[in-house]
Protein backbone atom coordinates (compact mmCIF):
# COMPACT_ATOMS: atom_id res chain seq x y z
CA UNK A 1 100.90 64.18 95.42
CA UNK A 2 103.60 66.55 95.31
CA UNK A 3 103.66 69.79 92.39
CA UNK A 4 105.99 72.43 92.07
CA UNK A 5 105.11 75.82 91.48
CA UNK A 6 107.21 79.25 90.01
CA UNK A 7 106.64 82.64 91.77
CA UNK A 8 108.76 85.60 92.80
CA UNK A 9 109.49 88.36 95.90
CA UNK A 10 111.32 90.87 96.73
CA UNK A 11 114.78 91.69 98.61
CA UNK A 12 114.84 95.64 98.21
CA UNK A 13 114.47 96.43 94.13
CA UNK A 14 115.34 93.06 93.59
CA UNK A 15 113.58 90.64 92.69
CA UNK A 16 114.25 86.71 93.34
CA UNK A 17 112.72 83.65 92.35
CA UNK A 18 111.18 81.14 94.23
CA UNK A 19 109.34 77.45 94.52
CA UNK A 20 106.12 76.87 95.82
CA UNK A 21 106.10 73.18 96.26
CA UNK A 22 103.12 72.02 97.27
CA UNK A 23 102.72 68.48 98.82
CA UNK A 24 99.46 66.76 99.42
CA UNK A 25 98.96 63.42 101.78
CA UNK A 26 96.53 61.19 103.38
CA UNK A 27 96.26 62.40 106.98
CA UNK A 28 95.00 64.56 109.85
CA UNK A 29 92.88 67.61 107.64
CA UNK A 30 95.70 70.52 108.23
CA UNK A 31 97.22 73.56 105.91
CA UNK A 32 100.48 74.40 107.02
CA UNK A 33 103.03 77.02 105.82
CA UNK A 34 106.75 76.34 106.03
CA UNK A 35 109.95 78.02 104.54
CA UNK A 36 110.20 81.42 106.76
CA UNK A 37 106.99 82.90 106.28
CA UNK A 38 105.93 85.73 108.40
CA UNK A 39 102.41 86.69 109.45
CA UNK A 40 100.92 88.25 106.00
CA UNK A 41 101.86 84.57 103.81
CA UNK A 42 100.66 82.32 107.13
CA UNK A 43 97.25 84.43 106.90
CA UNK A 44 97.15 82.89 103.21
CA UNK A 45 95.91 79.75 103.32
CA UNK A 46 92.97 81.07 104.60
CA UNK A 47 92.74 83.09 101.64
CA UNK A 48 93.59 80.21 99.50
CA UNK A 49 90.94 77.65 100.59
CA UNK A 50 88.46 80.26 100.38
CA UNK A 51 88.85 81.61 96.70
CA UNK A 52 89.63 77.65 95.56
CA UNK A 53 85.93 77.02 97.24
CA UNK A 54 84.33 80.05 95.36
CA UNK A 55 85.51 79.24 91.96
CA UNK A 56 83.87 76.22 91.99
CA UNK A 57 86.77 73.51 92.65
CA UNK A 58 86.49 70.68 95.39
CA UNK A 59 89.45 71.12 98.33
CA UNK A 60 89.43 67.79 99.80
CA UNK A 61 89.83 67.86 103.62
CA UNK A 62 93.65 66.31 103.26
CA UNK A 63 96.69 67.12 104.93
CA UNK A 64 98.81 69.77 103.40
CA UNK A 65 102.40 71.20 103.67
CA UNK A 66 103.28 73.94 101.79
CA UNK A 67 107.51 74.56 101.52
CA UNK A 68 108.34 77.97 100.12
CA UNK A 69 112.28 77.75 98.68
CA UNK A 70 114.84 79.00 99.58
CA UNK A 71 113.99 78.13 103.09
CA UNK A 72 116.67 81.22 104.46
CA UNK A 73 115.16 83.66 103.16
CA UNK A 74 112.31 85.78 104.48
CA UNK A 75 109.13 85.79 102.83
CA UNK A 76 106.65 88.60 102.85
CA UNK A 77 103.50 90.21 101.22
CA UNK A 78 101.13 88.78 99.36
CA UNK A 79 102.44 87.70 96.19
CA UNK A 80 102.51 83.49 97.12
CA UNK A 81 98.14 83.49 97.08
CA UNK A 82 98.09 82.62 93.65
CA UNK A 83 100.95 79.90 93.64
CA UNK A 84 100.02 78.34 96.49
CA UNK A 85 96.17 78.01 95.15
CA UNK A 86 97.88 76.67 91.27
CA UNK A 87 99.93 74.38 93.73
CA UNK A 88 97.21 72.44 95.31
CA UNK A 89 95.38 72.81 92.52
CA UNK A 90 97.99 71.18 90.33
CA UNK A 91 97.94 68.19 92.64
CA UNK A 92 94.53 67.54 92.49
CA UNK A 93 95.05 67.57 88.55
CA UNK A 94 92.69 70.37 88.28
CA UNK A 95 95.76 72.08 86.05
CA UNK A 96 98.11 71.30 83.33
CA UNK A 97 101.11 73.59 81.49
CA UNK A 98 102.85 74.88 84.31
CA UNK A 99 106.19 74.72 82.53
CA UNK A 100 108.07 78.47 82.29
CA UNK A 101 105.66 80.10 84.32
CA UNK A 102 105.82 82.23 87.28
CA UNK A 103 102.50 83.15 89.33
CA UNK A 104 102.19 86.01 91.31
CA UNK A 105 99.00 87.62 92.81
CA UNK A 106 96.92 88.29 95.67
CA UNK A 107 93.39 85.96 96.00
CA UNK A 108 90.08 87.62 97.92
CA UNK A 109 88.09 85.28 99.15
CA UNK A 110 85.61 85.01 96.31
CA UNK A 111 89.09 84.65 93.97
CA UNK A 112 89.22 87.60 92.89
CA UNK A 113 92.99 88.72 91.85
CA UNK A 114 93.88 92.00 93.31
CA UNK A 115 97.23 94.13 92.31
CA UNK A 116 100.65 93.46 94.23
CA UNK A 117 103.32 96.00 94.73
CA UNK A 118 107.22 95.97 93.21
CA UNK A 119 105.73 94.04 90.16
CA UNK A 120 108.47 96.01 87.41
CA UNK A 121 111.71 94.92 89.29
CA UNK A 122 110.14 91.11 89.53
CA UNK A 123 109.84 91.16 86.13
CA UNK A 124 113.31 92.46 85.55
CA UNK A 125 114.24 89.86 87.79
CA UNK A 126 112.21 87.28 85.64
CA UNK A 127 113.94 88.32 82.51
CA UNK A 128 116.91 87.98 83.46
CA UNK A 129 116.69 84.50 84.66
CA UNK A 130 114.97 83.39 81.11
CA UNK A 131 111.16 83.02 82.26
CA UNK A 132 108.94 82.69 79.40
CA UNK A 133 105.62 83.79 80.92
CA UNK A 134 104.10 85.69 84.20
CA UNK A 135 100.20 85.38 85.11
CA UNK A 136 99.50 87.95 87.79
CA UNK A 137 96.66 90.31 88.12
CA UNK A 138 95.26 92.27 85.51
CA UNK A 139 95.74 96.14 87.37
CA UNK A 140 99.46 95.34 87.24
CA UNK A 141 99.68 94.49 83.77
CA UNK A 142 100.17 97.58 81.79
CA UNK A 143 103.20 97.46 84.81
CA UNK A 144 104.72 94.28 84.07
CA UNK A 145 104.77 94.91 80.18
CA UNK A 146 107.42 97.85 80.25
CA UNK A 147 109.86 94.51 80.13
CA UNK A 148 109.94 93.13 76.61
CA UNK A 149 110.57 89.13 75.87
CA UNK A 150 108.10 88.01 78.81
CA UNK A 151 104.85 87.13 77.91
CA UNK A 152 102.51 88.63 80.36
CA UNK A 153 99.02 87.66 81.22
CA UNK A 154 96.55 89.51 83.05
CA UNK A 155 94.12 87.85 84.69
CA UNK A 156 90.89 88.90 86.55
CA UNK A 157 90.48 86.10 88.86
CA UNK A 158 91.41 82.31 89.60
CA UNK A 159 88.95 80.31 87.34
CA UNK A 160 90.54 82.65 84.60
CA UNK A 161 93.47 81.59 85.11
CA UNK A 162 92.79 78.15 85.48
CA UNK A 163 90.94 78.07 82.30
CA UNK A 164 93.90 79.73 80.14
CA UNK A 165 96.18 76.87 81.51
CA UNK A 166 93.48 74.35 80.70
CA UNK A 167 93.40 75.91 76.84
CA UNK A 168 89.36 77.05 77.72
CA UNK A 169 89.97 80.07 77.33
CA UNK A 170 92.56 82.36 75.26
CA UNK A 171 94.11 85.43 77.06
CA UNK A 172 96.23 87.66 74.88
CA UNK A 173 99.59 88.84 76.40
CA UNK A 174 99.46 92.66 77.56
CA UNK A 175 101.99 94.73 75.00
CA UNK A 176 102.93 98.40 75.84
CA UNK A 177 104.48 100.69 73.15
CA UNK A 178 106.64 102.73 75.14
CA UNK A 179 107.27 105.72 72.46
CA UNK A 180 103.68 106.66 72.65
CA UNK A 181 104.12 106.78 76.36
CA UNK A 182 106.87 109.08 76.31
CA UNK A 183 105.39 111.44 73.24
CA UNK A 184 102.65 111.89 76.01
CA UNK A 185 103.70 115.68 77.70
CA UNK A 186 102.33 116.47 80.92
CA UNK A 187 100.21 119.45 81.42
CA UNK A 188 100.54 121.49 84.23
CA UNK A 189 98.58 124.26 85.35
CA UNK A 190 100.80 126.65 86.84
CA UNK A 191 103.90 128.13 84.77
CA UNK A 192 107.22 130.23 85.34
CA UNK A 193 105.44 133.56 83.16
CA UNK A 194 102.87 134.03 86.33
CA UNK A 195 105.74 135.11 88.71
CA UNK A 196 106.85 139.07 88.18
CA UNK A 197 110.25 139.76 88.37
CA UNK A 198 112.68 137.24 90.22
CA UNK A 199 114.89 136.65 87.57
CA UNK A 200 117.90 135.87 89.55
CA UNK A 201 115.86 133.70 91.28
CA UNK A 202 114.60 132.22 87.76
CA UNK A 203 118.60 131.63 86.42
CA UNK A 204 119.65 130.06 89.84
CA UNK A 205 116.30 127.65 89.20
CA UNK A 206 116.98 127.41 85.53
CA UNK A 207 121.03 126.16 86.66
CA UNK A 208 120.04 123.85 89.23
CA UNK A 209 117.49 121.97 87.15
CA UNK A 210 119.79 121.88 84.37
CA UNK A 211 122.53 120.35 86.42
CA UNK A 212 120.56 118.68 88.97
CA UNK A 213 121.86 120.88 91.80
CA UNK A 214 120.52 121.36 95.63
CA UNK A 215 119.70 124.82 95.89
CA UNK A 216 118.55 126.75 98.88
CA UNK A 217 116.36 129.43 98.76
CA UNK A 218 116.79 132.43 101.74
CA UNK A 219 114.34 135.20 101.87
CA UNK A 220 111.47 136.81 103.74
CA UNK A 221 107.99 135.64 103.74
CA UNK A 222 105.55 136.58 100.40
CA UNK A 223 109.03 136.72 98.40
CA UNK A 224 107.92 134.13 95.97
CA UNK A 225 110.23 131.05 97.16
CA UNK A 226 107.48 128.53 97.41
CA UNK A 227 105.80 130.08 94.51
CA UNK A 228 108.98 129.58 92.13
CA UNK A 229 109.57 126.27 93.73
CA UNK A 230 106.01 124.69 92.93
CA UNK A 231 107.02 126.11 89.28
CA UNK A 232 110.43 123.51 89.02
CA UNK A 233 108.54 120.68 87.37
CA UNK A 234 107.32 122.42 84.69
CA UNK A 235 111.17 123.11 83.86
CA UNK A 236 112.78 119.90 84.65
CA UNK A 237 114.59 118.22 82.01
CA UNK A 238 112.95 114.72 80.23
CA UNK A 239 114.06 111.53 81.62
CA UNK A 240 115.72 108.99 79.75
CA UNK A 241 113.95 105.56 79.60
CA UNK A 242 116.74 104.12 82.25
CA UNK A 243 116.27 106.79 84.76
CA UNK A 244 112.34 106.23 84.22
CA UNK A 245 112.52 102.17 84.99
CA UNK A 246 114.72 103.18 88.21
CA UNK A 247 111.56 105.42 89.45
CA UNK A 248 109.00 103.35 88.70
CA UNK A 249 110.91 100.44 90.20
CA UNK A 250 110.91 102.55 93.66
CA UNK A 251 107.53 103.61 93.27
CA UNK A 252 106.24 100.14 92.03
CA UNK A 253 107.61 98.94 95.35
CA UNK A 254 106.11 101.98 97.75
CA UNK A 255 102.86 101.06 96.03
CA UNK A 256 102.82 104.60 94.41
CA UNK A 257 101.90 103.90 90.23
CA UNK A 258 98.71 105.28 89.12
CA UNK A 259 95.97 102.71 87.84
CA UNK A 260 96.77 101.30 84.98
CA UNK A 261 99.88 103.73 84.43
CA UNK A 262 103.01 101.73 83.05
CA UNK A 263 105.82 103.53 83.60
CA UNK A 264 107.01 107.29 85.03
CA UNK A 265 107.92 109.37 82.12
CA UNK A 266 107.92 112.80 84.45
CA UNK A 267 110.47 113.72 87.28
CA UNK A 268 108.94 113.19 90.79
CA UNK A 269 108.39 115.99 92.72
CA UNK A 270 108.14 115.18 96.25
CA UNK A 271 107.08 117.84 99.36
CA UNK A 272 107.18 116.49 102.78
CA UNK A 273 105.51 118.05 105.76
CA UNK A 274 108.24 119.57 108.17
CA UNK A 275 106.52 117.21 110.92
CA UNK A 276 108.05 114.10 108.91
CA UNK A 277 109.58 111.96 110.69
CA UNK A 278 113.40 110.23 110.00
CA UNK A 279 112.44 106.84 108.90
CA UNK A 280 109.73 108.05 106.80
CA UNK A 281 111.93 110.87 105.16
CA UNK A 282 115.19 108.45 104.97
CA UNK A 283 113.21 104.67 104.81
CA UNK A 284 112.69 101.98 106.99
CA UNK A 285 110.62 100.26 109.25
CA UNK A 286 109.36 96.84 110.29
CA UNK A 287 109.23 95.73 106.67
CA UNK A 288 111.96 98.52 105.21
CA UNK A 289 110.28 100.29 102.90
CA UNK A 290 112.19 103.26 100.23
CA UNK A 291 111.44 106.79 101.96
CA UNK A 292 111.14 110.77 100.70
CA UNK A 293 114.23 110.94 99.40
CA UNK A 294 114.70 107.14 97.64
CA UNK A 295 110.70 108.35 96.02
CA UNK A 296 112.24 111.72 94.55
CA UNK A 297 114.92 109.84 93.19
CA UNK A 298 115.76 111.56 89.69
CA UNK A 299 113.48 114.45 90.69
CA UNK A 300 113.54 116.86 93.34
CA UNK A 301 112.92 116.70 96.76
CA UNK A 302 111.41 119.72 98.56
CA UNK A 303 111.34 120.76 101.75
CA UNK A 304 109.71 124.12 102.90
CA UNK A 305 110.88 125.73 105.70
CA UNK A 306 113.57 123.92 106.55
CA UNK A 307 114.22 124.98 110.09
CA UNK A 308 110.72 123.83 110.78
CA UNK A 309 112.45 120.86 110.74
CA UNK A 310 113.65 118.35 113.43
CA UNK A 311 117.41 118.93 113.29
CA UNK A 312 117.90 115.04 113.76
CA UNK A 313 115.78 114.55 110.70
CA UNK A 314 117.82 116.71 108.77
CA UNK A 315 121.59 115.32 109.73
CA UNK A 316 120.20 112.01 108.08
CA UNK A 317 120.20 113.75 105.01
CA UNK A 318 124.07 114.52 104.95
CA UNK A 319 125.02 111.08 104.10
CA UNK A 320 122.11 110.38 101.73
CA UNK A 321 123.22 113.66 99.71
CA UNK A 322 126.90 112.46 98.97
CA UNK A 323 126.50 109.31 98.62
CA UNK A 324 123.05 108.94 96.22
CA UNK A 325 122.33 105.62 97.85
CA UNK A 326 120.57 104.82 101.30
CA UNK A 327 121.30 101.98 102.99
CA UNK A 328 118.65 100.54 105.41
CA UNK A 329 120.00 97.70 108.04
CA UNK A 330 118.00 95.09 109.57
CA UNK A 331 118.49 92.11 111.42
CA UNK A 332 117.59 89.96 108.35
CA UNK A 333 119.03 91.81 105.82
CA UNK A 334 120.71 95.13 104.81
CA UNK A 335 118.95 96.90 102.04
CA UNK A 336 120.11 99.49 99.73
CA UNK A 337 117.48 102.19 97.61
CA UNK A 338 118.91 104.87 95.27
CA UNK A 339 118.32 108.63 96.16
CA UNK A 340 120.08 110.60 93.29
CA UNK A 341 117.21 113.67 94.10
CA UNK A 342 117.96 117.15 93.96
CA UNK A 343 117.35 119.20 97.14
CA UNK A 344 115.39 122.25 96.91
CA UNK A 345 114.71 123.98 100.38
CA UNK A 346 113.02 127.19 101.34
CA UNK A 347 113.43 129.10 104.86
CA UNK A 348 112.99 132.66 106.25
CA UNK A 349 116.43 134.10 107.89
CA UNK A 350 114.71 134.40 110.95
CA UNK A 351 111.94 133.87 113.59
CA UNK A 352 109.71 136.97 112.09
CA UNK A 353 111.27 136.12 108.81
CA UNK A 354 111.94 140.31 108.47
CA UNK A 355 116.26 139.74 109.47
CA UNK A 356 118.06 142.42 106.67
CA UNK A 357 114.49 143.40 104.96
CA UNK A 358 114.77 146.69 104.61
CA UNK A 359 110.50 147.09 103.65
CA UNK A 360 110.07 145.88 107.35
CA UNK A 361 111.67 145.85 111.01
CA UNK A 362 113.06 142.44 112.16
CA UNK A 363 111.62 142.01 116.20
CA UNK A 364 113.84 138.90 116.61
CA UNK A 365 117.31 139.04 119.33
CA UNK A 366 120.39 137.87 118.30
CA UNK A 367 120.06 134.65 120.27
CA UNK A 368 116.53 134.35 118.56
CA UNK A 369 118.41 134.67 115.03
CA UNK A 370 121.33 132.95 116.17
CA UNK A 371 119.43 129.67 117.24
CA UNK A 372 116.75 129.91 113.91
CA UNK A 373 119.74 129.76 111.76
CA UNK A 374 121.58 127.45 113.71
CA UNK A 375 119.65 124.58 113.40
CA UNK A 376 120.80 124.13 109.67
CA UNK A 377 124.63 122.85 110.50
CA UNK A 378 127.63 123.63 108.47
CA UNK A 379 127.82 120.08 106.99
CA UNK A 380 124.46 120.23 105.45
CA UNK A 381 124.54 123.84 104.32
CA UNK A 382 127.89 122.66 102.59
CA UNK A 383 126.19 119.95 100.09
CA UNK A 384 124.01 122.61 98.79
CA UNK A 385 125.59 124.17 95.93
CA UNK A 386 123.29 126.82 95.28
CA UNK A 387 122.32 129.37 97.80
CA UNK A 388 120.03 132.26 96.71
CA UNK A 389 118.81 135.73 98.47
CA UNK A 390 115.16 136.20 97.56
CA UNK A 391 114.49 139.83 97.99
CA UNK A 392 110.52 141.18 97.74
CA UNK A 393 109.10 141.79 94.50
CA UNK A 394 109.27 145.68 93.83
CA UNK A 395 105.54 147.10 92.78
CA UNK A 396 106.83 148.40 88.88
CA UNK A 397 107.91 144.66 88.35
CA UNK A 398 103.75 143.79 89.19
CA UNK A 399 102.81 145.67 86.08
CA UNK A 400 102.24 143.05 83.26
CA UNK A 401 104.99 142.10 80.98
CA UNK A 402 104.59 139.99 77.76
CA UNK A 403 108.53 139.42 78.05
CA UNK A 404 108.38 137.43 80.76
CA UNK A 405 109.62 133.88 79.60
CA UNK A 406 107.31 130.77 80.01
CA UNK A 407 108.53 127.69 81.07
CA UNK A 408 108.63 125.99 78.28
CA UNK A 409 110.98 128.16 77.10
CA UNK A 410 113.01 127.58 79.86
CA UNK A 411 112.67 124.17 79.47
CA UNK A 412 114.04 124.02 75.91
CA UNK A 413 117.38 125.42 77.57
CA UNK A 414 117.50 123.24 80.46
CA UNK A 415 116.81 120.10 77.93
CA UNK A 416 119.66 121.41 76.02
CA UNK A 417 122.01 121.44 78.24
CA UNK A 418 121.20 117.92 79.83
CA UNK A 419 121.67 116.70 76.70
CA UNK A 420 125.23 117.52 76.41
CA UNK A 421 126.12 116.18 80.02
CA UNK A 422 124.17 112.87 78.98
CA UNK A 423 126.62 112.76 75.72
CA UNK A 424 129.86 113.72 77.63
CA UNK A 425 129.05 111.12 80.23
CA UNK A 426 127.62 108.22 78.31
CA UNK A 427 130.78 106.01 79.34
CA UNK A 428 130.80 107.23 83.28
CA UNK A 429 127.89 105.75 83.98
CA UNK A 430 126.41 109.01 85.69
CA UNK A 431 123.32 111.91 83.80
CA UNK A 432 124.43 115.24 85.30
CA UNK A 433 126.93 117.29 86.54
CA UNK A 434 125.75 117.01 90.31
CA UNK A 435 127.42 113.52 90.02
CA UNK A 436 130.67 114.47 88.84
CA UNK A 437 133.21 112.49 91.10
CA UNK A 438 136.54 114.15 92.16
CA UNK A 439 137.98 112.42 89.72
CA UNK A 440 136.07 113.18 86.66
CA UNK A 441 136.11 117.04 88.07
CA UNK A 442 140.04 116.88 86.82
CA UNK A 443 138.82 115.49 83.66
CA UNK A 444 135.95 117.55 82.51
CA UNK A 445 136.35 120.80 84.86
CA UNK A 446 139.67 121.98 83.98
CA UNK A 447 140.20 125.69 84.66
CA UNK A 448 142.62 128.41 82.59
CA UNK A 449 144.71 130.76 84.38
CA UNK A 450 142.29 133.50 85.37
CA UNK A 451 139.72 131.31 86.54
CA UNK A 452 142.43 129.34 88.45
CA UNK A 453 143.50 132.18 89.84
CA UNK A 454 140.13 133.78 90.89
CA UNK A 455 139.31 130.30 92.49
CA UNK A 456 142.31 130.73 94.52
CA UNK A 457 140.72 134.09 95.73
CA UNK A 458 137.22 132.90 96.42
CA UNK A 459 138.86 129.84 98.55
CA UNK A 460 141.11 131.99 100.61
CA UNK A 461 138.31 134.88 101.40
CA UNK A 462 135.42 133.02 101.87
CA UNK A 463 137.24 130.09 104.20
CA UNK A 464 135.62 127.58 101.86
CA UNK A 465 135.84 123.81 102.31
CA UNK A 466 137.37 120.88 99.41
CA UNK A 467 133.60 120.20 99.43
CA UNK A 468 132.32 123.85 98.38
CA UNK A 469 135.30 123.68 96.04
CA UNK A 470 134.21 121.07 94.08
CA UNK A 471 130.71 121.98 93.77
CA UNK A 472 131.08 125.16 92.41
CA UNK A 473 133.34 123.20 90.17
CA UNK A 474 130.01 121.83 88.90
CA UNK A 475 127.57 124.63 89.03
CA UNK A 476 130.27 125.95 86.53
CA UNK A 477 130.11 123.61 84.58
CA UNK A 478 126.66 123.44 84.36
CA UNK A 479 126.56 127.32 83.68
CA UNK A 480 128.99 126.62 81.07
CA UNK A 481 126.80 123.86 79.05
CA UNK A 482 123.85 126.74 79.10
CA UNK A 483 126.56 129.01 77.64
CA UNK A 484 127.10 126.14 74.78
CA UNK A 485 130.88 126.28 76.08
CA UNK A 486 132.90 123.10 76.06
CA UNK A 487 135.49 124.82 78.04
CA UNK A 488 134.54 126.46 81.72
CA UNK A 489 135.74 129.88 81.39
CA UNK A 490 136.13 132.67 84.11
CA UNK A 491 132.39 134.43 84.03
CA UNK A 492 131.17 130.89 84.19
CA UNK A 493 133.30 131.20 87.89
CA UNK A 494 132.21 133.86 88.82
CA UNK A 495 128.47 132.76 88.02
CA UNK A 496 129.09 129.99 90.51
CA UNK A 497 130.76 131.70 93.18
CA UNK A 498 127.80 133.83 93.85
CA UNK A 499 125.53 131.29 94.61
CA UNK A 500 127.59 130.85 97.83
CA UNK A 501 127.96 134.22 99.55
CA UNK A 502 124.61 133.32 101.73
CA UNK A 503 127.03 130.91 103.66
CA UNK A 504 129.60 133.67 104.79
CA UNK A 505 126.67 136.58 105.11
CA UNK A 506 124.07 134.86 107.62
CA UNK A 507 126.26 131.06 108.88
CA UNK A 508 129.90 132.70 109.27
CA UNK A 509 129.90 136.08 109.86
C-alpha cells in the first residue's frame, strides 16, 4: 500500500512544500526514514507509532519505508509527526479526503498535537502555491490565520483530526480580523514625562525614531541614557501590516510569538547582555537560527555599554548595519534573515565614566581613556548617524514641571512624520529615511546654495567620510519631515551636523 501525504518546512523564512509518501509491505516488522532526515525526524517514528497506539488505531507489525521529497534537501524539526502518522494511517484505510491538504504538527506520545515554530512563512509559502487547507495544531492557529484564502484547522490531537477527515466530527476554520488587532494599543508603564530635563537628548530620540536612525548616546553614569532609552518604545512609530508579517515571520521562526498571539503589531525592542556572544547577536549555529539583530528587525536594537562589549562581536555588526540583510553560510545551504533595526547604544567616555564632567574628577590615564574608547573603531562609529553628549541633570530641572511632554505626544510627531516618508517612498520599496540609497539621496535630498555650501564646510573641518556625508543627508531629511518641509533647508543642516561633533571631540582629536 503506498499513500501520499502534503506537509511543509523551512529553508530560512521560506517555506517549501513537501511529500510524505508513505509505503507499506509484507516483510521483516521495520520503520525506516529516508529522504535526508537528520536526527530530530529519525527520532519520529517513535513518536509516530506511539500516538497511532494511544488513539486507539491498530499499527500492524509490517514493514515500512517512509520517503520524504525532495530527497536533496535537508529535513529538520518536527513538523513531518503528523504526516507521517496520516501517511500510514491512510494506507491502512483508516482515512479518506486527503486531497489539498497539507499536515503539519508535532505528535506526543499519547497524540497529543503540540505547536511548531515558523508556522506564518509556511503558510505564506502554502498560499502561494494554491493549497486549499492546513491541519496543524491548535496553539498555532490564531498564527496561521493572519494569511487569508487558506482554510485553517486547529486541531487538539490525532483522533481529532482523523475524525474531521472521516466527516465525524466538524471543525470550523480559525478566522482572525486583523483591524481589531491593530486598534489594540499597547500600554506601557513607563513614559518620556518621568525624565526632568534632557531635552536635547529627547529631540535627538524623537529624530532617530522618526527616521529610524542609529544613535549613540555618550555621557557619564546616572545621566539618564538608559533611562531615556527604555522610554523609545513608547515613541516608536506604528508598523504597517507588511513590516508586521516580516517580524512575526522572524519571530515565528525563533519560536518567540506569545500564546495564542497572531501577529506583532508593536516594534521589537531587543537588549542583549554585553556578554553575548557573535553567533547569537549576528545568527547561526548548527541549525542557523535568525539572531539579535534579524529579532529587532523593524525595531530597535539596544546595546548598553557598548565597550563592555567583545570588540569581535561588535565588527560583525558593520556589515549587518549597511547592508539590512545577514547572510548565514553553511555547508548545506546559505541563508539570508533581514535586520533593518535601528541601533541605539549607550557608553560612559571612560573607565570611571567621569572623562570632561565637570561635577566630578576623572581618575582614568590617557592610555586608560585611550584604550576604553578605542575599542569602538572608526568604521562602526561611522554608521551611526546620531551621536549625542548626555550631560547630568542640573537640580532646578528636578523640580516638577507639568510642561514636560508625554510620549504620546511625542509619538503623534514621530507618526507624522513616518507617514510622509511611507508616502514619498511607496514606489522605492523602502519605510524610512535610514534606507535612503545613494541614489535616491540625489533624488529626495537635494540641497540649495547655503546648505550646499555649509556642507562643504562641515566636510572639510570635521575630515568627514562619503559615509558621514550621506547620513547626515538623512538625519536632515528626517528633521525636515518633523519641520513639515518638503524641501531640506539650511537649519535642517545644521540640526544634523551636530549630532556628529562626538566623533571629532573624543575618536579624532
Amino acid at each position: 500500500m503506498l499513500s501520499i501525504v502534503k506537509s511543509m518546512s523551512l529553508i530560512g523564512l521560506e517555506g517549501y512544500l513537501v511529500y510524505i509518501q508513505v509505503d507499506i509491505s509484507a516483510g521483516l516488522p521495520a520503520f525506516n526514514i529516508v529522504g535526508l532526515p537528520d536526527i530530530s525526524v529519525k527520532e519520529s517514528k517513535e513518536r509516530v507509532k506511539a500516538a497511532i497506539k494511544n488513539s486507539g488505531y491498530d499499527l500492524k507489525s509490517r514493514k515500512i519505508v517512509v520517503n520524504l521529497a525532495p530527497a536533496d534537501i535537508k529535513k529538520e524539526g518536527s513538523y513531518f509527526d503528523l504526516p507521517i502518522a496520516i501517511g500510514i494511517l491512510s494506507c491502512n484505510n483508516d482515512i479518506q479526503n486527503l486531497e489539498d491538504t497539507v499536515f503539519i504538527g508535532e505528535l506526543s506520545l499519547d497524540g497529543k498535537l503540540n505547536k511548531v515554530n515558523g508556522i506564518l512563512p509556511i503558510c505564506i509559502e502554502a498560499k502561494k502555491l494554491n493549497i486549499k487547507r492546513i491541519i496543524l495544531p491548535k496553539e498555532n492557529a490564531n498564527e496561521a490565520a493572519v494569511v487569508n484564502g487558506i482554510q485553517i484547522i486547529g486541531v487538539n490531537n490525532l483522533r481529532e483530526v482523523i475524525q474531521y477527515l472521516n466527516g465525524e466530527i466538524e471543525i470550523s476554520p480559525t478566522n482572525i480580523n486583523l483591524s481589531n488587532v491593530f486598534d489594540v494599543k499597547k500600554e506601557y508603564n513607563i513614559d518620556f514625562s518621568e525624565v526632568k530635563g534632557q531635552e536635547n537628548l529627547k529631540r535627538a530620540l524623537e529624530i532617530a525614531a522618526s527616521g529610524g536612525h542609529n544613535c549613540l548616546l555618550l555621557g557619564t553614569p546616572g545621566s539618564g541614557k538608559t533611562m531615556m532609552t527604555r522610554r523609545i518604545p513608547t515613541i516608536l512609530p506604528n508598523m504597517t501590516f507588511e513590516e508586521s508579517l516580516e517580524t512575526t515571520k522572524i519571530h515565528s521562526i525563533a519560536g518567540k510569538i506569545e500564546k495564542n498571539k497572531s501577529i506583532i503589531t508593536t516594534r521589537p525592542f531587543r537588549a542583549p547582555h554585553h556578554t553575548i556572544s557573535g553567533i547569537s547577536l549576528i545568527g547561526g549555529g548548527r541549525i542557523p537560527k535568525p539572531g539579535e539583530i534579524s529579532l529587532a528587525h523593524n525595531g530597535v536594537l539596544f546595546l548598553d555599554e557598548l565597550p563592555e562589549f567583545n570588540k569581535n562581536t561588535l565588527e560583525v555588526l558593520r556589515g549587518p548595519l549597511e547592508d539590512k540583510i545577514v547572510t548565514i553560510s553553511r555547508v548545506n545551504a546559505s541563508l539570508t534573515y533581514p535586520c533593518n533595526f535601528m541601533l541605539v547604544a549607550s557608553m560612559n567616555p571612560c573607565p570611571c565614566g567621569y572623562y570632561g564632567s565637570k561635577e566630578k574628577e576623572c581618575t582614568c590615564s590617557p592610555i586608560m581613556i585611550s584604550n576604553y574608547i578605542g575599542k569602538i573603531s572608526g568604521p562602526l562609529l561611522d554608521r551611526i548617524d546620531i551621536q549625542v553628549e548626555v550631560t547630568p541633570v542640573k537640580y532646578e530641572n528636578l523640580e516638577y514641571n507639568n510642561k514636560i511632554e508625554t510620549s504620546e505626544e511625542v509619538k503623534k510627531r514621530v507618526n507624522e512624520a513616518r507617514i510622509i516618508q511611507q508616502k514619498r517612498y511607496e514606489k522605492e520599496n523602502i519605510h524610512s529615511n535610514s534606507q535612503l540609497t545613494p541614489k535616491l539621496l540625489e533624488r529626495y535630498c537635494k540641497l540649495d546654495v547655503q546648505s550646499k555650501k555649509l556642507m562643504e564646510l562641515t566636510f572639510n573641518k570635521l575630515g568627514l567620510s562619503a559615509r558621514a556625508y550621506s547620513r547626515i543627508l538623512k538625519v536632515a531629511r528626517t528633521i525636515a519631515d518633523l519641520d513639515k518641509k518638503s524641501e531640506i533647508e539650511k537649519k535642517h543642516i545644521a540640526e544634523a551636523i551636530q549630532y556628529r561633533s562626538l566623533d571629532k571631540k573624543y575618536w579624532r582629536k
